[in-house]
N, C-alpha and C. Protein backbone atom coordinates (compact mmCIF):
# COMPACT_ATOMS: atom_id res chain seq x y z
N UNK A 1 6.75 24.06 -35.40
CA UNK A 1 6.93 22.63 -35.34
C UNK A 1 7.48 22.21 -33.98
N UNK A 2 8.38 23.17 -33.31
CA UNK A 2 8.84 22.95 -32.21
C UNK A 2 7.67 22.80 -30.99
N UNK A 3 7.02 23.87 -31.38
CA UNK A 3 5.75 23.73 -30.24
C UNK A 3 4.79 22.53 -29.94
N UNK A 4 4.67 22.20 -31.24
CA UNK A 4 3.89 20.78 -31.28
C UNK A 4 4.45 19.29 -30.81
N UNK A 5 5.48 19.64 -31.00
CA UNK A 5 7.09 18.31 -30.69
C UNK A 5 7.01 18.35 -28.93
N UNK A 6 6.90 19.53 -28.53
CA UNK A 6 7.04 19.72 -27.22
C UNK A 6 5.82 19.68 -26.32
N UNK A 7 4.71 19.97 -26.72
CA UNK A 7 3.55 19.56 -26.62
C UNK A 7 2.85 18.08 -26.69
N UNK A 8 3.72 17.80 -27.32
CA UNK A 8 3.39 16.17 -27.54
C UNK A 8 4.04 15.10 -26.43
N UNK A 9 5.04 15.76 -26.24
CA UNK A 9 5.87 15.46 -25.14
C UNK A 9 5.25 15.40 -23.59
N UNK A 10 4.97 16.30 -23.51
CA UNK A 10 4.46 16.96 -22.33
C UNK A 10 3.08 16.10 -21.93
N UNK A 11 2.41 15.97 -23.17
CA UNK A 11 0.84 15.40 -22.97
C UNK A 11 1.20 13.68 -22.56
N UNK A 12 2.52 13.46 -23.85
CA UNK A 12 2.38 12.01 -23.07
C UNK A 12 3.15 11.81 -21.73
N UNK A 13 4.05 12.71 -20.96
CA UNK A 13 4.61 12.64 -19.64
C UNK A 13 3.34 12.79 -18.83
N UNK A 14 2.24 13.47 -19.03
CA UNK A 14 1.28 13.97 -18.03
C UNK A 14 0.47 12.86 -18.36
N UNK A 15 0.25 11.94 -19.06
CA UNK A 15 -0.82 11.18 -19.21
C UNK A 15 -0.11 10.02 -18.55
N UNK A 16 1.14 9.29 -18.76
CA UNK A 16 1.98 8.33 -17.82
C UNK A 16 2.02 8.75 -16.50
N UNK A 17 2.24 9.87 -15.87
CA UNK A 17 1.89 10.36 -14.67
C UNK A 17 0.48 10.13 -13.84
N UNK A 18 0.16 10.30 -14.48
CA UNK A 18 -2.07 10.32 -13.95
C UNK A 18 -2.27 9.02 -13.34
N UNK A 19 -1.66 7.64 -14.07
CA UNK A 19 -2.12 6.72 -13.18
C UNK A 19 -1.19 6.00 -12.17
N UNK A 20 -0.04 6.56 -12.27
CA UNK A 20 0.86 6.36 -10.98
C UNK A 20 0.85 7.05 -10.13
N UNK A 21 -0.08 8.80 -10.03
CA UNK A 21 -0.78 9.12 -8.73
C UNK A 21 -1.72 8.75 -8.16
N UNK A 22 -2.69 7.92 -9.42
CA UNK A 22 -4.02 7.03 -8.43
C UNK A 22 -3.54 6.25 -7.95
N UNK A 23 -2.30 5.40 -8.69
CA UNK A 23 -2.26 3.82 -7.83
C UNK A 23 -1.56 4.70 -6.50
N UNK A 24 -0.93 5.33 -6.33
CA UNK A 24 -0.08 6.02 -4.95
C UNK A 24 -0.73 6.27 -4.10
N UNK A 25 -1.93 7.15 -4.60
CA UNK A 25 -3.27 7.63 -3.60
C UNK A 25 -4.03 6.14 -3.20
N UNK A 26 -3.95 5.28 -4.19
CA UNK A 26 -4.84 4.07 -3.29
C UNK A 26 -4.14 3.44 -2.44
N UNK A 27 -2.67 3.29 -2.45
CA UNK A 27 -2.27 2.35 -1.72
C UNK A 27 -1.52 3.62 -0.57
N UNK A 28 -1.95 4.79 -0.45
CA UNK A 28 -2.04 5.75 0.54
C UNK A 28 -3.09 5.30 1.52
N UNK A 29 -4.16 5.91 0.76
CA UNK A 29 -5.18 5.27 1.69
C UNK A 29 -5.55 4.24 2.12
N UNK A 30 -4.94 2.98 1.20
CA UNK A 30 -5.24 1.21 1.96
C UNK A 30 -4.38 1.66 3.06
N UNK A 31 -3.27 1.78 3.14
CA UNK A 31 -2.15 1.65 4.04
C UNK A 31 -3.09 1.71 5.79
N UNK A 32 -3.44 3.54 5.16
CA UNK A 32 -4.15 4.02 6.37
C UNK A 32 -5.32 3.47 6.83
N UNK A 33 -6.08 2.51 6.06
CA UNK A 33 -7.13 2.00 6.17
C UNK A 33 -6.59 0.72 7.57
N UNK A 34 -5.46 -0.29 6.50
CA UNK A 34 -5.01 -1.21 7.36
C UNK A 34 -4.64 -0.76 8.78
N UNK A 35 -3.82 -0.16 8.97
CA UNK A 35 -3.44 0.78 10.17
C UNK A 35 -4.45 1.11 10.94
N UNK A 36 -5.52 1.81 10.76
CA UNK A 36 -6.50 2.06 11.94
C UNK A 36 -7.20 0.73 11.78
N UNK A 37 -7.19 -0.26 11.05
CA UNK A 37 -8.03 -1.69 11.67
C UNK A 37 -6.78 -2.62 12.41
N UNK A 38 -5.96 -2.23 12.32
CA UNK A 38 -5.01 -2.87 13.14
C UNK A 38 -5.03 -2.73 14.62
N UNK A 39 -5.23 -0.86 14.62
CA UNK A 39 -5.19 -0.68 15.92
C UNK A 39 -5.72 -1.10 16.98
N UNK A 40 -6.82 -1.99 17.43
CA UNK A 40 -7.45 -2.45 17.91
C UNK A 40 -6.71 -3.68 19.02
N UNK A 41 -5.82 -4.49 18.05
CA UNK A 41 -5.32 -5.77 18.24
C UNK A 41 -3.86 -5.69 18.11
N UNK A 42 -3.06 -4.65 18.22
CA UNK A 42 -1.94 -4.44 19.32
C UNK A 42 -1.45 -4.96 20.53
N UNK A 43 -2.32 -4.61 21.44
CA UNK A 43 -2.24 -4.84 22.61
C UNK A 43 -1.88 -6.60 22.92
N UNK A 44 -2.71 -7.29 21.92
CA UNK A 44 -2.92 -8.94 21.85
C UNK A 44 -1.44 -9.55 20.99
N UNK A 45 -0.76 -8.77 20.91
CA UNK A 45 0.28 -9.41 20.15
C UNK A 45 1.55 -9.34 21.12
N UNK A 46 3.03 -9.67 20.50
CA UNK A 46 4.02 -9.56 21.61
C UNK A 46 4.37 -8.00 20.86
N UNK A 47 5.94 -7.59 21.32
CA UNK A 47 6.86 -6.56 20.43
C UNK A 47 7.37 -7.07 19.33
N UNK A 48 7.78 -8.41 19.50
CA UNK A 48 8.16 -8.89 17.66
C UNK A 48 7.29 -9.32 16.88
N UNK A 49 6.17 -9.92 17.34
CA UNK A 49 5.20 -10.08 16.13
C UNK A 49 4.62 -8.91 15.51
N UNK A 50 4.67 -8.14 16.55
CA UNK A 50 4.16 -6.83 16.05
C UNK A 50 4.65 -6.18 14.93
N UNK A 51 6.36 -6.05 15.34
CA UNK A 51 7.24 -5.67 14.53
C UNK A 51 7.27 -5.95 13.06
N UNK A 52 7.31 -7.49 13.04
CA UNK A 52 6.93 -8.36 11.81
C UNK A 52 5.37 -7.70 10.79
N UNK A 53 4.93 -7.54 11.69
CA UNK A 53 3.95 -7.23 10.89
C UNK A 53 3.61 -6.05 10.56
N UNK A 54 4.13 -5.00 10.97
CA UNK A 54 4.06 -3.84 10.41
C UNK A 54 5.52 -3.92 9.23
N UNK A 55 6.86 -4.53 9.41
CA UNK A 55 7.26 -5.07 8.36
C UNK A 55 6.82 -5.02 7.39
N UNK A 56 5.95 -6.10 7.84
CA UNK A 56 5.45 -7.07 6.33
C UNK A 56 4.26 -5.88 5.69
N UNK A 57 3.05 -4.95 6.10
CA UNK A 57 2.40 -4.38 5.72
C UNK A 57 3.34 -3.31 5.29
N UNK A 58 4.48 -2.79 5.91
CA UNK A 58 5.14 -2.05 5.11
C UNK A 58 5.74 -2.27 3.35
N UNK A 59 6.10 -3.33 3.54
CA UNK A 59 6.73 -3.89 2.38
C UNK A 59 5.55 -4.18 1.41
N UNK A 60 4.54 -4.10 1.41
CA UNK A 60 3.32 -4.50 0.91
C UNK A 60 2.79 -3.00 0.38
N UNK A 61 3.21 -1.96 1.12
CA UNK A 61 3.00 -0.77 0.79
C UNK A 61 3.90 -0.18 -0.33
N UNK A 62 5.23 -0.59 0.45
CA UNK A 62 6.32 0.22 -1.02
C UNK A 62 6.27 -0.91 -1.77
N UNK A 63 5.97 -1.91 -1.99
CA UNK A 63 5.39 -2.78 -3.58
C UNK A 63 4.63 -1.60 -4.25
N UNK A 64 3.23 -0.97 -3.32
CA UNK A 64 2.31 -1.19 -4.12
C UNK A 64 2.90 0.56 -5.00
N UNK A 65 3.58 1.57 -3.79
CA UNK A 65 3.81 2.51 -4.52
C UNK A 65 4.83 2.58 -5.68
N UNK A 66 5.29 1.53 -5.33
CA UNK A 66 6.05 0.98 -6.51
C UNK A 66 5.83 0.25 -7.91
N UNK A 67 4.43 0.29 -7.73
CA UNK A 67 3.93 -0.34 -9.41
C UNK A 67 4.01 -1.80 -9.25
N UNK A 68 4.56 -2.41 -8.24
CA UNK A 68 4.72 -3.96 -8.47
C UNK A 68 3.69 -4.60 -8.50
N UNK A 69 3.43 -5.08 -9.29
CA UNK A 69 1.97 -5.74 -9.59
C UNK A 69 2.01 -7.47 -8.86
N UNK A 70 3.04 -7.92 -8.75
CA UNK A 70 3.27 -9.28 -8.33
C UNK A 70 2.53 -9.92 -6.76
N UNK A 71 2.36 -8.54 -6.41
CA UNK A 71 1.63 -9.20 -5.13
C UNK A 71 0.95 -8.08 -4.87
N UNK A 72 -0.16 -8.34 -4.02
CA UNK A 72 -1.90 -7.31 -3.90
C UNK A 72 -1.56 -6.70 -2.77
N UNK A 73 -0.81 -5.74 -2.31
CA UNK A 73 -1.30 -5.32 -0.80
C UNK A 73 -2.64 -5.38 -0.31
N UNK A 74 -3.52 -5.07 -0.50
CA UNK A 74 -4.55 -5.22 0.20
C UNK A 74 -4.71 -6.70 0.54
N UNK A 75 -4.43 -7.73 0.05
CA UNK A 75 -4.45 -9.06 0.58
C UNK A 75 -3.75 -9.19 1.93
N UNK A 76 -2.05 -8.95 1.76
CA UNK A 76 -1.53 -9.12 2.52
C UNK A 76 -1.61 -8.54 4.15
N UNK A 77 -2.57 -7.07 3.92
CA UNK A 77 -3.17 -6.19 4.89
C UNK A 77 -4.26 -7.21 5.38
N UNK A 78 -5.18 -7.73 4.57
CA UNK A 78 -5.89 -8.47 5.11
C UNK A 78 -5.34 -9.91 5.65
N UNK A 79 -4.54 -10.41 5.35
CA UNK A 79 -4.13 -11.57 5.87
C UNK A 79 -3.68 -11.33 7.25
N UNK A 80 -2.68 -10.06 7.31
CA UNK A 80 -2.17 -9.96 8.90
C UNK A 80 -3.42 -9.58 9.89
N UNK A 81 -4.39 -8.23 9.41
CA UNK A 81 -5.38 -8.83 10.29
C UNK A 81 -5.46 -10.22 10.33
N UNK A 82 -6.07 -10.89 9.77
CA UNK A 82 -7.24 -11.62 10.00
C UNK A 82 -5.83 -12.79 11.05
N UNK A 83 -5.07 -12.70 11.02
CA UNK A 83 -3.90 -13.54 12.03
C UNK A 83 -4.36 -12.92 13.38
N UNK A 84 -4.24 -11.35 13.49
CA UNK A 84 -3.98 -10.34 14.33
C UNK A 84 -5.27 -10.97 15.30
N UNK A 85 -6.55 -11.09 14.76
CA UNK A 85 -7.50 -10.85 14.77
C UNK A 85 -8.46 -12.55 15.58
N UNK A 86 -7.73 -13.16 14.88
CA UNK A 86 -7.50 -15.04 15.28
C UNK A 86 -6.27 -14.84 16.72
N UNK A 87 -5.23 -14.26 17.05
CA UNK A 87 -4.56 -14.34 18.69
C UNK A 87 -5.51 -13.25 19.61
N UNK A 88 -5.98 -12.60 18.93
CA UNK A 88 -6.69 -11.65 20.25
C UNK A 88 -7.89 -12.98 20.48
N UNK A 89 -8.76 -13.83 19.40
CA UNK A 89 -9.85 -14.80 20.10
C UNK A 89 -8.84 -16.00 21.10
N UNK A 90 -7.45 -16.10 20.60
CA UNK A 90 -7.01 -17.31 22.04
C UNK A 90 -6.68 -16.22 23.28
C-alpha cells in the first residue's frame, strides 16, 4: 500500500513539473530570440535607454519564468523592439 501512496505521489509531482519546464524552455528561448533581434539597434540608442530596456525585457523574462500569467513577455519583447527599431529610422 505504501508503494502505491508513494507512487502516486511522485506521478503527480512529475506531472506538475512537465509544464513549468516548457513554459521555462519557452521563455528561455523568447528571451534569446529577443536579444539577438535587439542586437542590431544598440548602437541607435543612448546608455540609459538601453539600460531601461534590457530592464524592462528582463523583468518580462522572470514574469514569464515565473508562471505570471498577467503580462505576455513576448509582447513586451516586441514592443521594445518595435520602439528600438522606430529611433534607429529618426
Amino acid at each position: 500500500m505504501k508503494k502505491i501512496a508513494v507512487s502516486l505521489i511522485v506521478s503527480f509531482l512529475a506531472a506538475g513539473a512537465t509544464p513549468t519546464f516548457a513554459a521555462k524552455s519557452d521563455c528561455d528561448s523568447g528571451y534569446k530570440n529577443f536579444v539577438t533581434k535587439m542586437s542590431p539597434y544598440v548602437d541607435n540608442v543612448s546608455g540609459d535607454e538601453l539600460a531601461g530596456y534590457v530592464r524592462k525585457a528582463l523583468g518580462a523574462y522572470d514574469s514569464c519564468t515565473a508562471g505570471d500569467g498577467s503580462i505576455t513577455p513576448h509582447g513586451v519583447w516586441d514592443e521594445i523592439l518595435a520602439d528600438m527599431q522606430a529611433k534607429k529610422k529618426n
